[in-house]
N, C-alpha and C. Protein backbone atom coordinates (compact mmCIF):
# COMPACT_ATOMS: atom_id res chain seq x y z
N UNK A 1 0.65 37.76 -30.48
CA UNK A 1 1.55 37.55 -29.34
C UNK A 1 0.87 36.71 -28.26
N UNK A 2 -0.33 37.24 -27.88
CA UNK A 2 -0.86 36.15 -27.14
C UNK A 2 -1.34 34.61 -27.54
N UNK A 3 -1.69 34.58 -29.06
CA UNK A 3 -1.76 33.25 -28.80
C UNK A 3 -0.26 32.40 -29.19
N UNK A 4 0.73 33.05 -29.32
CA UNK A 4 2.05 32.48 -29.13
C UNK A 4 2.01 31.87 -27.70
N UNK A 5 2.05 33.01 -26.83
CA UNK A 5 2.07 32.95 -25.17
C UNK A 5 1.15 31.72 -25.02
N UNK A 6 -0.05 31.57 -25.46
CA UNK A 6 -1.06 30.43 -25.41
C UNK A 6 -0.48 28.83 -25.64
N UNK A 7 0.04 29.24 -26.92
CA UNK A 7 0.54 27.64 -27.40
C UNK A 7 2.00 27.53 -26.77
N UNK A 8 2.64 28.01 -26.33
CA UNK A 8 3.75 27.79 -25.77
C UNK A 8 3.18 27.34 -24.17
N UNK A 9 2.35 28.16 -23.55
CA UNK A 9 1.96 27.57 -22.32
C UNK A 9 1.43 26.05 -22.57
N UNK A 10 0.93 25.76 -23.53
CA UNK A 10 -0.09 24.55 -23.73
C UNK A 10 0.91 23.54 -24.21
N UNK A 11 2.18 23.94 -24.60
CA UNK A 11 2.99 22.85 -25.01
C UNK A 11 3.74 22.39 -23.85
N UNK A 12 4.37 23.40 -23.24
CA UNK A 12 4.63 23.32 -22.12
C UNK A 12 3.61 22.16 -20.77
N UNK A 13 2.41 22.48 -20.98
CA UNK A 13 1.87 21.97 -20.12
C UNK A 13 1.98 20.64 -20.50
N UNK A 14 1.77 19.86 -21.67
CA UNK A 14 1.29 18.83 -22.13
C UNK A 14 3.15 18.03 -22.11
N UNK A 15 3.69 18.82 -22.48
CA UNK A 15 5.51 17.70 -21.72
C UNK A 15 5.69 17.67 -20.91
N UNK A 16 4.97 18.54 -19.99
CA UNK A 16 5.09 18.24 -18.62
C UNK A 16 4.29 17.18 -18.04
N UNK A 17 3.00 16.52 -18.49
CA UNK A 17 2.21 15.96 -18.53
C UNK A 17 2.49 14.56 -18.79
N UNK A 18 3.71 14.50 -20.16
CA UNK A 18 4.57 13.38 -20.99
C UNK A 18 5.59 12.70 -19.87
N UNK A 19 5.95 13.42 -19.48
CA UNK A 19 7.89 13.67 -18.26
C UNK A 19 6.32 13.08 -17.27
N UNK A 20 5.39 13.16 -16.86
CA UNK A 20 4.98 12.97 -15.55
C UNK A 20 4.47 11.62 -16.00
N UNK A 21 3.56 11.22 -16.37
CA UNK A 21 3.38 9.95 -16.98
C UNK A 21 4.49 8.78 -17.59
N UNK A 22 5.52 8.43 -17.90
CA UNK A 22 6.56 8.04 -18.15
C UNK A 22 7.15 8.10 -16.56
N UNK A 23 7.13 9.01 -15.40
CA UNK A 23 8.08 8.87 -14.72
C UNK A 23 6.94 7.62 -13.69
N UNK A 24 6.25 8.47 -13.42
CA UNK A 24 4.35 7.30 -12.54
C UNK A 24 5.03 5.97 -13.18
N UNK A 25 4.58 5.67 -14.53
CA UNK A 25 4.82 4.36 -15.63
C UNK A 25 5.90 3.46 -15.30
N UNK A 26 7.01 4.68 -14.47
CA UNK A 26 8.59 3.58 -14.53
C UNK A 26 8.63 3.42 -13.22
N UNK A 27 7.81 4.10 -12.30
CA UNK A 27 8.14 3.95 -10.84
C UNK A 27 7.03 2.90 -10.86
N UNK A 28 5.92 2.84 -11.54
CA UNK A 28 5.15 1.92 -11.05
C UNK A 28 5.35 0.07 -11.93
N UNK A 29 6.40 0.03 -12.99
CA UNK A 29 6.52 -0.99 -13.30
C UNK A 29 7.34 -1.44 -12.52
N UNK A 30 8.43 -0.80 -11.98
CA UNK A 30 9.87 -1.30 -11.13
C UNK A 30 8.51 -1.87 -9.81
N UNK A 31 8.20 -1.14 -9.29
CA UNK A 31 7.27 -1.50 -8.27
C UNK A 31 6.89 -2.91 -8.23
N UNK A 32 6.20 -2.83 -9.55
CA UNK A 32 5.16 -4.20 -10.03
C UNK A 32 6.03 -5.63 -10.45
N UNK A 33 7.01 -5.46 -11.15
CA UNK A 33 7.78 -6.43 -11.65
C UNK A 33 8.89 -6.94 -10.11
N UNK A 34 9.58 -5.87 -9.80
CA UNK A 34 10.25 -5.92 -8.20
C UNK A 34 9.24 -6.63 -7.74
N UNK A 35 7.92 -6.79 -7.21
CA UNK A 35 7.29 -6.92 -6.60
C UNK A 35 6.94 -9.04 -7.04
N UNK A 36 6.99 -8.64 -8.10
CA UNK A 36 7.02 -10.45 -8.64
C UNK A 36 7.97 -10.96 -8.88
N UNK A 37 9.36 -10.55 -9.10
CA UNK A 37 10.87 -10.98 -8.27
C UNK A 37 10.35 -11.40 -7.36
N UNK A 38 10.66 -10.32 -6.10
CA UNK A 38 11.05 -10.94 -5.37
C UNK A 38 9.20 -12.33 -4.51
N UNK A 39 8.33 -12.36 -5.12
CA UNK A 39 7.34 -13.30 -4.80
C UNK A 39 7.67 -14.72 -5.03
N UNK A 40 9.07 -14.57 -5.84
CA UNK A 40 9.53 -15.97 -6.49
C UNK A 40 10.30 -16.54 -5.63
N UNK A 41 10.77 -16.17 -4.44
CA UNK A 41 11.50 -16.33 -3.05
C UNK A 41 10.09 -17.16 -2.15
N UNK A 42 9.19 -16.95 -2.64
CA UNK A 42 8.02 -17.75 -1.83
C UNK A 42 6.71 -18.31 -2.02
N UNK A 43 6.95 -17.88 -3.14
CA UNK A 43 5.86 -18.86 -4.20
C UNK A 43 6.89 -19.61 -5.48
N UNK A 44 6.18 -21.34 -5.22
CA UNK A 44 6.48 -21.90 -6.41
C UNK A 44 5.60 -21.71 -7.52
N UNK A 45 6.11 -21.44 -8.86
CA UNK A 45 5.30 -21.60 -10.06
C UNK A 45 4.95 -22.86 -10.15
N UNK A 46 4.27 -23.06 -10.69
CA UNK A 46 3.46 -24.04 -11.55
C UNK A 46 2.07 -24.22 -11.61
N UNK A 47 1.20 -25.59 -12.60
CA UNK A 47 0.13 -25.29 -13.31
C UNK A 47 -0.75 -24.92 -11.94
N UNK A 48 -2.37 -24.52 -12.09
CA UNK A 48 -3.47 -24.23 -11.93
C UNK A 48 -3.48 -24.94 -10.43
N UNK A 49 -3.50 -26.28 -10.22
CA UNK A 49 -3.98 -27.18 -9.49
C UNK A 49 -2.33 -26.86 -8.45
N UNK A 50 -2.10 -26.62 -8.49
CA UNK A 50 -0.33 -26.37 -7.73
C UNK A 50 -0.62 -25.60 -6.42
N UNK A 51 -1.00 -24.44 -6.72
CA UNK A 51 -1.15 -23.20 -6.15
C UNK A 51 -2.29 -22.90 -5.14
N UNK A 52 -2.13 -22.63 -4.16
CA UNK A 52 -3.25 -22.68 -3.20
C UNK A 52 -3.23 -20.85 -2.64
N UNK A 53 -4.51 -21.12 -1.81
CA UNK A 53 -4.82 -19.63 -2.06
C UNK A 53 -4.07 -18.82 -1.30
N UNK A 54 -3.20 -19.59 -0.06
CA UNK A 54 -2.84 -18.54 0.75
C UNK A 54 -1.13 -18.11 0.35
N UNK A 55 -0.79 -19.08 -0.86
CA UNK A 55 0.25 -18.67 -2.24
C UNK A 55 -0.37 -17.26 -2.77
N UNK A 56 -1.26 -17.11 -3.17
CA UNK A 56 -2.03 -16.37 -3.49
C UNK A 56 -2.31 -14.80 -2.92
N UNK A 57 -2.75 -14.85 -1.89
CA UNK A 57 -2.30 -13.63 -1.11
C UNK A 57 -1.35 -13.23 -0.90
N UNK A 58 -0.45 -14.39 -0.29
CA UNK A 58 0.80 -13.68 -0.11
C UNK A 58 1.67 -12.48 -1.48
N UNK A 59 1.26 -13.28 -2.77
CA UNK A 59 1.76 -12.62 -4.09
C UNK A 59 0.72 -11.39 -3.73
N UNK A 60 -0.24 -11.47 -3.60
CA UNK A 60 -0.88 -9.95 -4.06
C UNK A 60 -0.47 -9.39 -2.92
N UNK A 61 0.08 -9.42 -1.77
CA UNK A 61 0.39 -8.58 -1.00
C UNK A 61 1.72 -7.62 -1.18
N UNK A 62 2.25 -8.91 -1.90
CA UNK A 62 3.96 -8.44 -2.20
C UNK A 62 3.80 -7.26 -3.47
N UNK A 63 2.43 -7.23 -4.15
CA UNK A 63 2.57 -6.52 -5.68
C UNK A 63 1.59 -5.58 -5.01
N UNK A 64 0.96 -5.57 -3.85
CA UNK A 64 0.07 -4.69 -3.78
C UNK A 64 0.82 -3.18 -2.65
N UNK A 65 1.42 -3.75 -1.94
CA UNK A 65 2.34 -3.05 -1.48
C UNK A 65 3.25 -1.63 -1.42
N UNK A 66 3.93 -1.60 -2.63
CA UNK A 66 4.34 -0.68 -3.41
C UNK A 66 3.46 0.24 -3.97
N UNK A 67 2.29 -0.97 -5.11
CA UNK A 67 1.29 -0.31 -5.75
C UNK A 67 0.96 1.18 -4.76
N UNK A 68 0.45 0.40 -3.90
CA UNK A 68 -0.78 1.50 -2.59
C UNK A 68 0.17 2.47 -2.21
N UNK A 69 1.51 2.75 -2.03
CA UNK A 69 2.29 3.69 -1.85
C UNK A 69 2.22 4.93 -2.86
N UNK A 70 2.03 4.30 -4.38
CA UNK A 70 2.06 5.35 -5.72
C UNK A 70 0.85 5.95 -5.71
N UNK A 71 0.01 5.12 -5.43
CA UNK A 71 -1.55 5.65 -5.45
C UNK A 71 -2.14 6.63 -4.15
N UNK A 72 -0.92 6.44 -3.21
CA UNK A 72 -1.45 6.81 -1.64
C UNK A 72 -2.57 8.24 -1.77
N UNK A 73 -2.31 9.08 -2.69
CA UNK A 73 -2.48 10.58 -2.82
C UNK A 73 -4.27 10.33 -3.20
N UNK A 74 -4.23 9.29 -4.54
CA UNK A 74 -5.82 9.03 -4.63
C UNK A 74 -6.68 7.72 -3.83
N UNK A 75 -5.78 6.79 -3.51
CA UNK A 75 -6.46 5.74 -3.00
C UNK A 75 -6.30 5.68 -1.49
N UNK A 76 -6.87 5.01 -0.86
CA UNK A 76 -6.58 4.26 1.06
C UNK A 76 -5.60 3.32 0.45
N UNK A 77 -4.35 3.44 0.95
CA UNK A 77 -3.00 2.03 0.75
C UNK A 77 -4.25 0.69 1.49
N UNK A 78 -4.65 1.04 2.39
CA UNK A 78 -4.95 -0.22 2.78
C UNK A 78 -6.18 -0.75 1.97
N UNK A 79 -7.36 0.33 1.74
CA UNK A 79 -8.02 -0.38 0.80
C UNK A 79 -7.84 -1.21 -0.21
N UNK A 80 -6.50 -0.80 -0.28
CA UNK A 80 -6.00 -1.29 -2.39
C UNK A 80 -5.16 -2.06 -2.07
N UNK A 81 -4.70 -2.67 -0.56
CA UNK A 81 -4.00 -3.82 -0.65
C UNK A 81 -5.40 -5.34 0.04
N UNK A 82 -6.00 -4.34 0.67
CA UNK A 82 -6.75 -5.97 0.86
C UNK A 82 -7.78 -6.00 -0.58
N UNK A 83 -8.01 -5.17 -1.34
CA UNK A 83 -8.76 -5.02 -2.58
C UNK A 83 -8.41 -6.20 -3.56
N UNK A 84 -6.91 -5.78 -3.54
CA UNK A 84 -6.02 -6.54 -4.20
C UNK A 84 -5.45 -7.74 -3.86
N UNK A 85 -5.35 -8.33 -2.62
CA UNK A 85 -5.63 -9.70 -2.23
C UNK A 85 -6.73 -10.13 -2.22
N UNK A 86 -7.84 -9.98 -2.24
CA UNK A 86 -8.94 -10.09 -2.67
C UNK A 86 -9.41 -10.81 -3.72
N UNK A 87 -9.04 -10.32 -4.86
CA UNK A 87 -9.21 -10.42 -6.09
C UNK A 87 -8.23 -11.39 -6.41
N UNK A 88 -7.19 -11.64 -6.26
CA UNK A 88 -6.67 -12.84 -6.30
C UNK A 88 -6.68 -14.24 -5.18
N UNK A 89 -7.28 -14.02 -4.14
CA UNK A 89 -7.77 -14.74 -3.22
C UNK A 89 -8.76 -15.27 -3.99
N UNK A 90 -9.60 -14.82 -4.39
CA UNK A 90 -11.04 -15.30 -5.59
C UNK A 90 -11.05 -15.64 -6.91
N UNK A 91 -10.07 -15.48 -7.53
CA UNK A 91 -9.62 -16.04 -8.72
C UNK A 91 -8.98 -18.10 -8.43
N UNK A 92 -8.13 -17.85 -7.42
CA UNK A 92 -7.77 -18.77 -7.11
C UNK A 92 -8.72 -19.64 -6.76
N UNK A 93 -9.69 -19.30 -5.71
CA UNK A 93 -11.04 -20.40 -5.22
C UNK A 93 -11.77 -20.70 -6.57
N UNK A 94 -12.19 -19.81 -7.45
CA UNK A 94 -12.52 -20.05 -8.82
C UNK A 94 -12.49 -20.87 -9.69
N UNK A 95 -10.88 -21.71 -9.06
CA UNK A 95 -10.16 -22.46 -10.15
C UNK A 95 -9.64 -22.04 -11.46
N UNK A 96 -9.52 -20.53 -10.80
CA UNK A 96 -8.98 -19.77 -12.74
C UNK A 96 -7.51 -19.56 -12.86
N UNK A 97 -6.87 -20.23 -11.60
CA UNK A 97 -5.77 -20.06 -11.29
C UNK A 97 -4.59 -18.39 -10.85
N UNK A 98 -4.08 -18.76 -9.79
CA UNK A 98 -3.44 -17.67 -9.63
C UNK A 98 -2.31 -16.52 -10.19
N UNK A 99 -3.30 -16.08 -11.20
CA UNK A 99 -3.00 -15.19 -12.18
C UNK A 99 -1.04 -14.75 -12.16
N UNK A 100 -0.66 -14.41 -12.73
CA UNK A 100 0.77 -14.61 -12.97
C UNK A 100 1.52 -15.17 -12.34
N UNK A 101 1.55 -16.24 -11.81
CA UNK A 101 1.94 -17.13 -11.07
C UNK A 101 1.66 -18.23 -11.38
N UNK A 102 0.73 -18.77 -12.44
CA UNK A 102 0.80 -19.85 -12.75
C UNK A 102 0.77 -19.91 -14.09
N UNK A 103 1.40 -21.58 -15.06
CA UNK A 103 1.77 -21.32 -16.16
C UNK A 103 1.03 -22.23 -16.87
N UNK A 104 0.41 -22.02 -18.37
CA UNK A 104 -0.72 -23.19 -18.49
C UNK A 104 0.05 -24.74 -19.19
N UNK A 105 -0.59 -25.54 -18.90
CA UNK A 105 -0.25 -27.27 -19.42
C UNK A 105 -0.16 -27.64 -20.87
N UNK A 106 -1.31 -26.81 -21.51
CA UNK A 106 -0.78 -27.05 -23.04
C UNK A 106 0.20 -26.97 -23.80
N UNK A 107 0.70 -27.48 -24.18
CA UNK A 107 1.77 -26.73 -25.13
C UNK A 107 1.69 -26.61 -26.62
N UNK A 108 0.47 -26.41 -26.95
CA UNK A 108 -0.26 -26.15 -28.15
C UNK A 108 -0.13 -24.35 -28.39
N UNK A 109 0.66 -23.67 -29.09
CA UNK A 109 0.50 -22.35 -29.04
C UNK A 109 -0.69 -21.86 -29.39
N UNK A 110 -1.79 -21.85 -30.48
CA UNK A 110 -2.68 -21.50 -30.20
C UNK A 110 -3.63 -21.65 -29.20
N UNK A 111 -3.52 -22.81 -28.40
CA UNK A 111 -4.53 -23.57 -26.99
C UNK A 111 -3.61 -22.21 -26.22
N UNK A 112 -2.89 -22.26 -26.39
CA UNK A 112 -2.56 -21.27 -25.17
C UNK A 112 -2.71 -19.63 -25.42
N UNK A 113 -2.54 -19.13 -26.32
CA UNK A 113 -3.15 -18.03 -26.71
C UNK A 113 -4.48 -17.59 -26.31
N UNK A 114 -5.36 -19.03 -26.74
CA UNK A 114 -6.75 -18.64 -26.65
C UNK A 114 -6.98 -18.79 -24.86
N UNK A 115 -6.55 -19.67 -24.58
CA UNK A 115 -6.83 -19.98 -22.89
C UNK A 115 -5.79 -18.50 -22.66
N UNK A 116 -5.15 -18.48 -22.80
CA UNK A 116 -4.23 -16.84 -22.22
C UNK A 116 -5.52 -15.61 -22.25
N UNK A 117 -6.23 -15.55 -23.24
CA UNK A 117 -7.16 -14.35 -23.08
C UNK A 117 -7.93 -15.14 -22.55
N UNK A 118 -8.28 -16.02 -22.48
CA UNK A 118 -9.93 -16.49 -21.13
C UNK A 118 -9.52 -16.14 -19.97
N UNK A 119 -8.36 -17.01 -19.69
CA UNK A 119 -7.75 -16.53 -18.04
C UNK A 119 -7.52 -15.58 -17.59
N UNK A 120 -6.53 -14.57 -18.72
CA UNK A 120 -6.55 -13.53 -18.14
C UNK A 120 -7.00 -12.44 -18.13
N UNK A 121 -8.72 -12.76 -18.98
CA UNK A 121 -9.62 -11.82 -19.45
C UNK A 121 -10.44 -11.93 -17.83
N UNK A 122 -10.42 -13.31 -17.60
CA UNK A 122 -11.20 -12.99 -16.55
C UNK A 122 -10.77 -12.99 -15.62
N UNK A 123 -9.67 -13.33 -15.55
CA UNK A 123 -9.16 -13.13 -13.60
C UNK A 123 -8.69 -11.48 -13.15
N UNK A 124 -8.39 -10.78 -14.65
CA UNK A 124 -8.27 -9.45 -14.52
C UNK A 124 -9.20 -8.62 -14.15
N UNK A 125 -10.63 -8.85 -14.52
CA UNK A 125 -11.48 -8.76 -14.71
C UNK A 125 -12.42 -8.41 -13.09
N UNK A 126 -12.07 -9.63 -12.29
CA UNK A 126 -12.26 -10.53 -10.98
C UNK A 126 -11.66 -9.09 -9.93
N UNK A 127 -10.25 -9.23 -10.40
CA UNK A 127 -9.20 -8.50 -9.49
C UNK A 127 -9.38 -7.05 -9.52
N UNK A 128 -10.13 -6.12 -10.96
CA UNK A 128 -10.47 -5.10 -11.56
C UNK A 128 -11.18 -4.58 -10.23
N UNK A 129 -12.49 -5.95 -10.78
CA UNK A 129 -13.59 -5.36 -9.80
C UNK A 129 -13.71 -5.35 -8.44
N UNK A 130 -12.72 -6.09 -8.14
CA UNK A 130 -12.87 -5.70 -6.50
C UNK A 130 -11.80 -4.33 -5.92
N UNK A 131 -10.87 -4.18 -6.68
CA UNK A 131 -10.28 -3.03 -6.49
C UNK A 131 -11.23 -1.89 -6.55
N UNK A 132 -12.13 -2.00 -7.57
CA UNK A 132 -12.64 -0.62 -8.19
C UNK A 132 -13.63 -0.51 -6.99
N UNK A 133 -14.82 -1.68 -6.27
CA UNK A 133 -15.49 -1.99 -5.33
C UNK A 133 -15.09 -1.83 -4.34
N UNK A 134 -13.92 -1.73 -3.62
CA UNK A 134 -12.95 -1.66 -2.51
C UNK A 134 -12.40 -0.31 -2.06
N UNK A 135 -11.82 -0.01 -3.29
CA UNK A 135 -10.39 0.85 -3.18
C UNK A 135 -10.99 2.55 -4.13
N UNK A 136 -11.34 1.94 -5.24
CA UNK A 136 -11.39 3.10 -5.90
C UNK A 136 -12.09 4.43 -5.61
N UNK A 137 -12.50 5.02 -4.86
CA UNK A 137 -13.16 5.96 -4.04
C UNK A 137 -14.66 6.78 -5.24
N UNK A 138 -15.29 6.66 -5.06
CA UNK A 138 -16.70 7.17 -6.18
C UNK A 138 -16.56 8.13 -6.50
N UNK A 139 -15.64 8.92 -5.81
CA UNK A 139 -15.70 10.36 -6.55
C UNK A 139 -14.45 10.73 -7.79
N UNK A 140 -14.06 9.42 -8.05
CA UNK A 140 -13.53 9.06 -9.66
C UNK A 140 -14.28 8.56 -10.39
N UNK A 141 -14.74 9.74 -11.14
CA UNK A 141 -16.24 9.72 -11.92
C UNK A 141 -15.98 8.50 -13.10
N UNK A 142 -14.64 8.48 -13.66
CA UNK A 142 -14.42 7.11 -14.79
C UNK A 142 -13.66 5.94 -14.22
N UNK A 143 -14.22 6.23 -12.36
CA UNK A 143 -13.31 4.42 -11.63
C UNK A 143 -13.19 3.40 -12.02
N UNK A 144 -14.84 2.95 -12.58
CA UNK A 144 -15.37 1.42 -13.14
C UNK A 144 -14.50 1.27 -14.21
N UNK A 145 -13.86 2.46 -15.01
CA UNK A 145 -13.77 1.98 -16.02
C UNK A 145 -12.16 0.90 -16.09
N UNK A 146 -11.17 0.98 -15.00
CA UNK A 146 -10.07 0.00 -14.03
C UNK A 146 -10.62 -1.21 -14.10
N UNK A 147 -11.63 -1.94 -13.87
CA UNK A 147 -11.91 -2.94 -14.24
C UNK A 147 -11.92 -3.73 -15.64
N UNK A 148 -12.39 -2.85 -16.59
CA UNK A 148 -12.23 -3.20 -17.79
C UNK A 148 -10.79 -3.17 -18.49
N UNK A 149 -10.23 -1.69 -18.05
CA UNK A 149 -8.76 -1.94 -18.57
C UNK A 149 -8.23 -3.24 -18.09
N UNK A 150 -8.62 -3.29 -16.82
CA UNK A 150 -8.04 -4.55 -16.18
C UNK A 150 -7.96 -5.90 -16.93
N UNK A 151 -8.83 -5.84 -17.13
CA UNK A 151 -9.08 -7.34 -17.95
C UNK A 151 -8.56 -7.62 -19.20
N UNK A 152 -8.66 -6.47 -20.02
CA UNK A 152 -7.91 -6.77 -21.40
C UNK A 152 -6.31 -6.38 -21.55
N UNK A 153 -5.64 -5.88 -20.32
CA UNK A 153 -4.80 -5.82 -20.13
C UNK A 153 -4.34 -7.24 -19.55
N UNK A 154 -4.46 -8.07 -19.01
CA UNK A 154 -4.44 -9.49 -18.42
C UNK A 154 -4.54 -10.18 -19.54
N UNK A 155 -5.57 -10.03 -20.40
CA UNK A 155 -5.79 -10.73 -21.40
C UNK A 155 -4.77 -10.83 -22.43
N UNK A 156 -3.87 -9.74 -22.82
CA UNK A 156 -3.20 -9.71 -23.45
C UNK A 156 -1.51 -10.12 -23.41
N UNK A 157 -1.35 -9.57 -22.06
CA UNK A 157 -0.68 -9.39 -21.55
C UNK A 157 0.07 -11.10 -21.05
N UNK A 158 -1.30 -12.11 -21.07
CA UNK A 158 -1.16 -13.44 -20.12
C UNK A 158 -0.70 -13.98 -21.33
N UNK A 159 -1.50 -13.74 -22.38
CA UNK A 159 -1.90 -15.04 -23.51
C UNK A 159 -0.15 -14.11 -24.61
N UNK A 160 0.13 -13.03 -24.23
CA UNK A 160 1.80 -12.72 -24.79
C UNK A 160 2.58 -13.96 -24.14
N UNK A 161 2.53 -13.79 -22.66
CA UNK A 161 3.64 -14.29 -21.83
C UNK A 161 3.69 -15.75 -21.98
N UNK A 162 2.19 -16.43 -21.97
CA UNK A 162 2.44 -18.17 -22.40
C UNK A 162 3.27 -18.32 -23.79
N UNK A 163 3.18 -17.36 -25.00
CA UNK A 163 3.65 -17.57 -25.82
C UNK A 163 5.17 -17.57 -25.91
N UNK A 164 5.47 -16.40 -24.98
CA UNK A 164 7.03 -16.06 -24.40
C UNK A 164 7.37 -17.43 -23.64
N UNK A 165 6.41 -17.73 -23.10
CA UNK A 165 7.16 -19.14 -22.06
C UNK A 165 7.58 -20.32 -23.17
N UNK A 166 6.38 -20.70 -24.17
CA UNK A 166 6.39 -21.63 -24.53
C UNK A 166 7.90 -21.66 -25.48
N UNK A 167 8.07 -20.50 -26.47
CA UNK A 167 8.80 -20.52 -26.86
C UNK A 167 10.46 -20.23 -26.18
N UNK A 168 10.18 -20.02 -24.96
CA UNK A 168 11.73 -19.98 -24.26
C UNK A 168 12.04 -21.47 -23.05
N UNK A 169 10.87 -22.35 -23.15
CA UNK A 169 10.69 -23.32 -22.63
C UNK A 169 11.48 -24.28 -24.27
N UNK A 170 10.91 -24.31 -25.19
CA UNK A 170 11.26 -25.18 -26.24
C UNK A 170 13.10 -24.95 -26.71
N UNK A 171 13.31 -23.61 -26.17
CA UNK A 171 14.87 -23.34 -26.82
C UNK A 171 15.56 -23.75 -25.72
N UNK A 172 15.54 -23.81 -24.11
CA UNK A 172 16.01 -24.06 -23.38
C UNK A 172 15.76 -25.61 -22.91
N UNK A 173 14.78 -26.25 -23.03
CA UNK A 173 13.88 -27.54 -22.34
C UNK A 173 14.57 -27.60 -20.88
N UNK A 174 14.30 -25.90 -20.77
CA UNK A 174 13.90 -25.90 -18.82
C UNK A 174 13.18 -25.49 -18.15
N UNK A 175 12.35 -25.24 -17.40
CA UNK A 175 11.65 -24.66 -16.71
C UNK A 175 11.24 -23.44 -16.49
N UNK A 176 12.78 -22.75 -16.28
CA UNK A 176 12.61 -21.36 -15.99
C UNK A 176 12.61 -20.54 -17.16
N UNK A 177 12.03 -21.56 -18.61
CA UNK A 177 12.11 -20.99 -20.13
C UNK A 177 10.62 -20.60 -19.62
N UNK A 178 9.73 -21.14 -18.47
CA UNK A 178 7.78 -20.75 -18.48
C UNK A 178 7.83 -19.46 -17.56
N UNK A 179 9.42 -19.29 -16.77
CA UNK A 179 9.01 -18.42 -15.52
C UNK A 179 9.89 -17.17 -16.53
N UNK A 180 9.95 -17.39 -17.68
CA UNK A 180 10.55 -15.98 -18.05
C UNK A 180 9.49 -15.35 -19.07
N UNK A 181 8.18 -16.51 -19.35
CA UNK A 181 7.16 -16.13 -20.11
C UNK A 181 6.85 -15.05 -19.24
N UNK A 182 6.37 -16.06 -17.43
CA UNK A 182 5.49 -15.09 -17.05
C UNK A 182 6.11 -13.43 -16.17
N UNK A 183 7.81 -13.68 -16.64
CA UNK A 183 7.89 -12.48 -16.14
C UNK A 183 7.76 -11.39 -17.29
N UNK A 184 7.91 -11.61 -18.71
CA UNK A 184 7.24 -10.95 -19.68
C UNK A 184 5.85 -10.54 -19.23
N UNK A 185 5.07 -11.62 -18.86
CA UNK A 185 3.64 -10.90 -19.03
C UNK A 185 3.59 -9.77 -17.55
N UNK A 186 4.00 -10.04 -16.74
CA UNK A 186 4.55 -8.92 -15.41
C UNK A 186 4.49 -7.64 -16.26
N UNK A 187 5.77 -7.80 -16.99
CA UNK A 187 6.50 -6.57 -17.22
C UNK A 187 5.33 -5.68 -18.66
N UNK A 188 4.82 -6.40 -19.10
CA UNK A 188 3.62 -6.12 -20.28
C UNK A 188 2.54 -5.28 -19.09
N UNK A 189 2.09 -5.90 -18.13
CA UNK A 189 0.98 -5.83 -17.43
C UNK A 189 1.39 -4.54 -16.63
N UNK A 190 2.29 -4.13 -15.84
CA UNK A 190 3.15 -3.37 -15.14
C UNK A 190 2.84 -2.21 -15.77
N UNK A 191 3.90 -2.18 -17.25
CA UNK A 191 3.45 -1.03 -18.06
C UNK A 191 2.08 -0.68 -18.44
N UNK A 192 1.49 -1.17 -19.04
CA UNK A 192 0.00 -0.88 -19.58
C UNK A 192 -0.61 -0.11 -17.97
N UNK A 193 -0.96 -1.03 -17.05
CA UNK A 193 -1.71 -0.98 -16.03
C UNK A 193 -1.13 0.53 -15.10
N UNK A 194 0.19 0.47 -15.27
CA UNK A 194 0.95 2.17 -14.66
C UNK A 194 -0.05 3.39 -15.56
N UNK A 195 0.28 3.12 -17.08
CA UNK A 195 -0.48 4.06 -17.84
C UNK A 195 -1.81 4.27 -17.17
N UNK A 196 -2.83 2.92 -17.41
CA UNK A 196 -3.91 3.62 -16.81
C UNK A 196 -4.43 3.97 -15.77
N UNK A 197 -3.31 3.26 -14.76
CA UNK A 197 -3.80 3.96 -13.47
C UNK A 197 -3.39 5.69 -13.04
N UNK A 198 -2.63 6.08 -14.03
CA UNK A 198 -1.95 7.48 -14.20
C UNK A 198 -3.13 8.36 -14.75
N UNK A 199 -3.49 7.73 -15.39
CA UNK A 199 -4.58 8.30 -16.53
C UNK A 199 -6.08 8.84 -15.85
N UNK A 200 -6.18 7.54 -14.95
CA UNK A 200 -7.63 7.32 -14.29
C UNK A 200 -7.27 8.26 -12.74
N UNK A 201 -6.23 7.94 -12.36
CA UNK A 201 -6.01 8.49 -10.57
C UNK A 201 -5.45 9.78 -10.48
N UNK A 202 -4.37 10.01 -11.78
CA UNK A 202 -4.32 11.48 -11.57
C UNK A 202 -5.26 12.25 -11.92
């Protein structure tokens, strides 16, 4: 009888756990993707050399925003919004370009695949670490480890969305066939990055 009582508490706990993660995940993609909507009201897309840095902040302010509201309970909102302009403030001086916001020149699908994980291995990477340096408070014994998700989440996430662009750029031969790549990679990045910040902050 008791270890009935046991595994029923433990199942219990762990859907509750499911229902809480999924709900973090959907409040924090609407957040994240909302958040690069509406950046498209004031930043133009286009390549690398386009985009200047104070384009740049302004986007991470608009995505950082929301973010620091979900996190308020483990993070400083304000740490994790200048953290987070930050990190894209420095990507941009870099010349690595301003990470979902800009779309790459090749139109070679593998050139862009492979440049999709350089760029967004490392500008994730960039943006990781100054959050985790900034924002993430030390007494989240596995903090550092936000940086790394960071990056291969970017990585994947970038070098999906050029592929999404390229191929909705070639069926349409318009423009907004590259800005629906990169709202794929948003919405890729959104999800993944909700998970682990659920994972790591709760």
């Amino acid at each position: 009888m008791i270890q009935f009582v046991t595994k029923v508490s433990q199942n219990h706990s762990l859907s509750k756990r499911n229902i809480n993660i999924l709900i973090f995940t959907l409040l924090w993609m609407i957040s994240t993707l909302g958040g690069f909507i509406l950046s498209l009201f004031i930043i133009e897309i286009g390549e690398k050399p386009d985009l200047e840095v104070m384009e740049a902040g302004f986007g991470a302010l608009i995505i950082a925003l929301p973010q620091s509201y979900l996190l308020r309970t483990k993070v400083l909102p304000f740490s994790w919004i200048i953290s987070t302009i930050l990190g894209w403030v420095l990507i941009t001086i870099m010349s690595l370009g301003t990470l979902g916001w800009f779309v790459l020149s090749t139109q070679f699908l593998s050139f862009r695949i492979f440049y999709g994980i350089i760029s967004g291995g490392i500008g994730g990477l960039v943006i990781g670490m100054t959050q985790w340096w900034l924002a993430i408070p030390p007494s989240l014994c596995w903090g550092w480890c936000w940086m790394f998700f960071n990056s291969a989440i970017w990585a994947i996430a970038f070098s999906l969305g050029s592929v999404v662009g390229k191929i909705s750029y070639n069926l349409t031969h318009m423009f907004w066939g590259e800005i629906v790549g990169l709202g794929f990679t948003w919405l890729v990045v959104s999800i993944l990055t909700g998970m682990s910040a659920y994972i790591l902050f709760k």
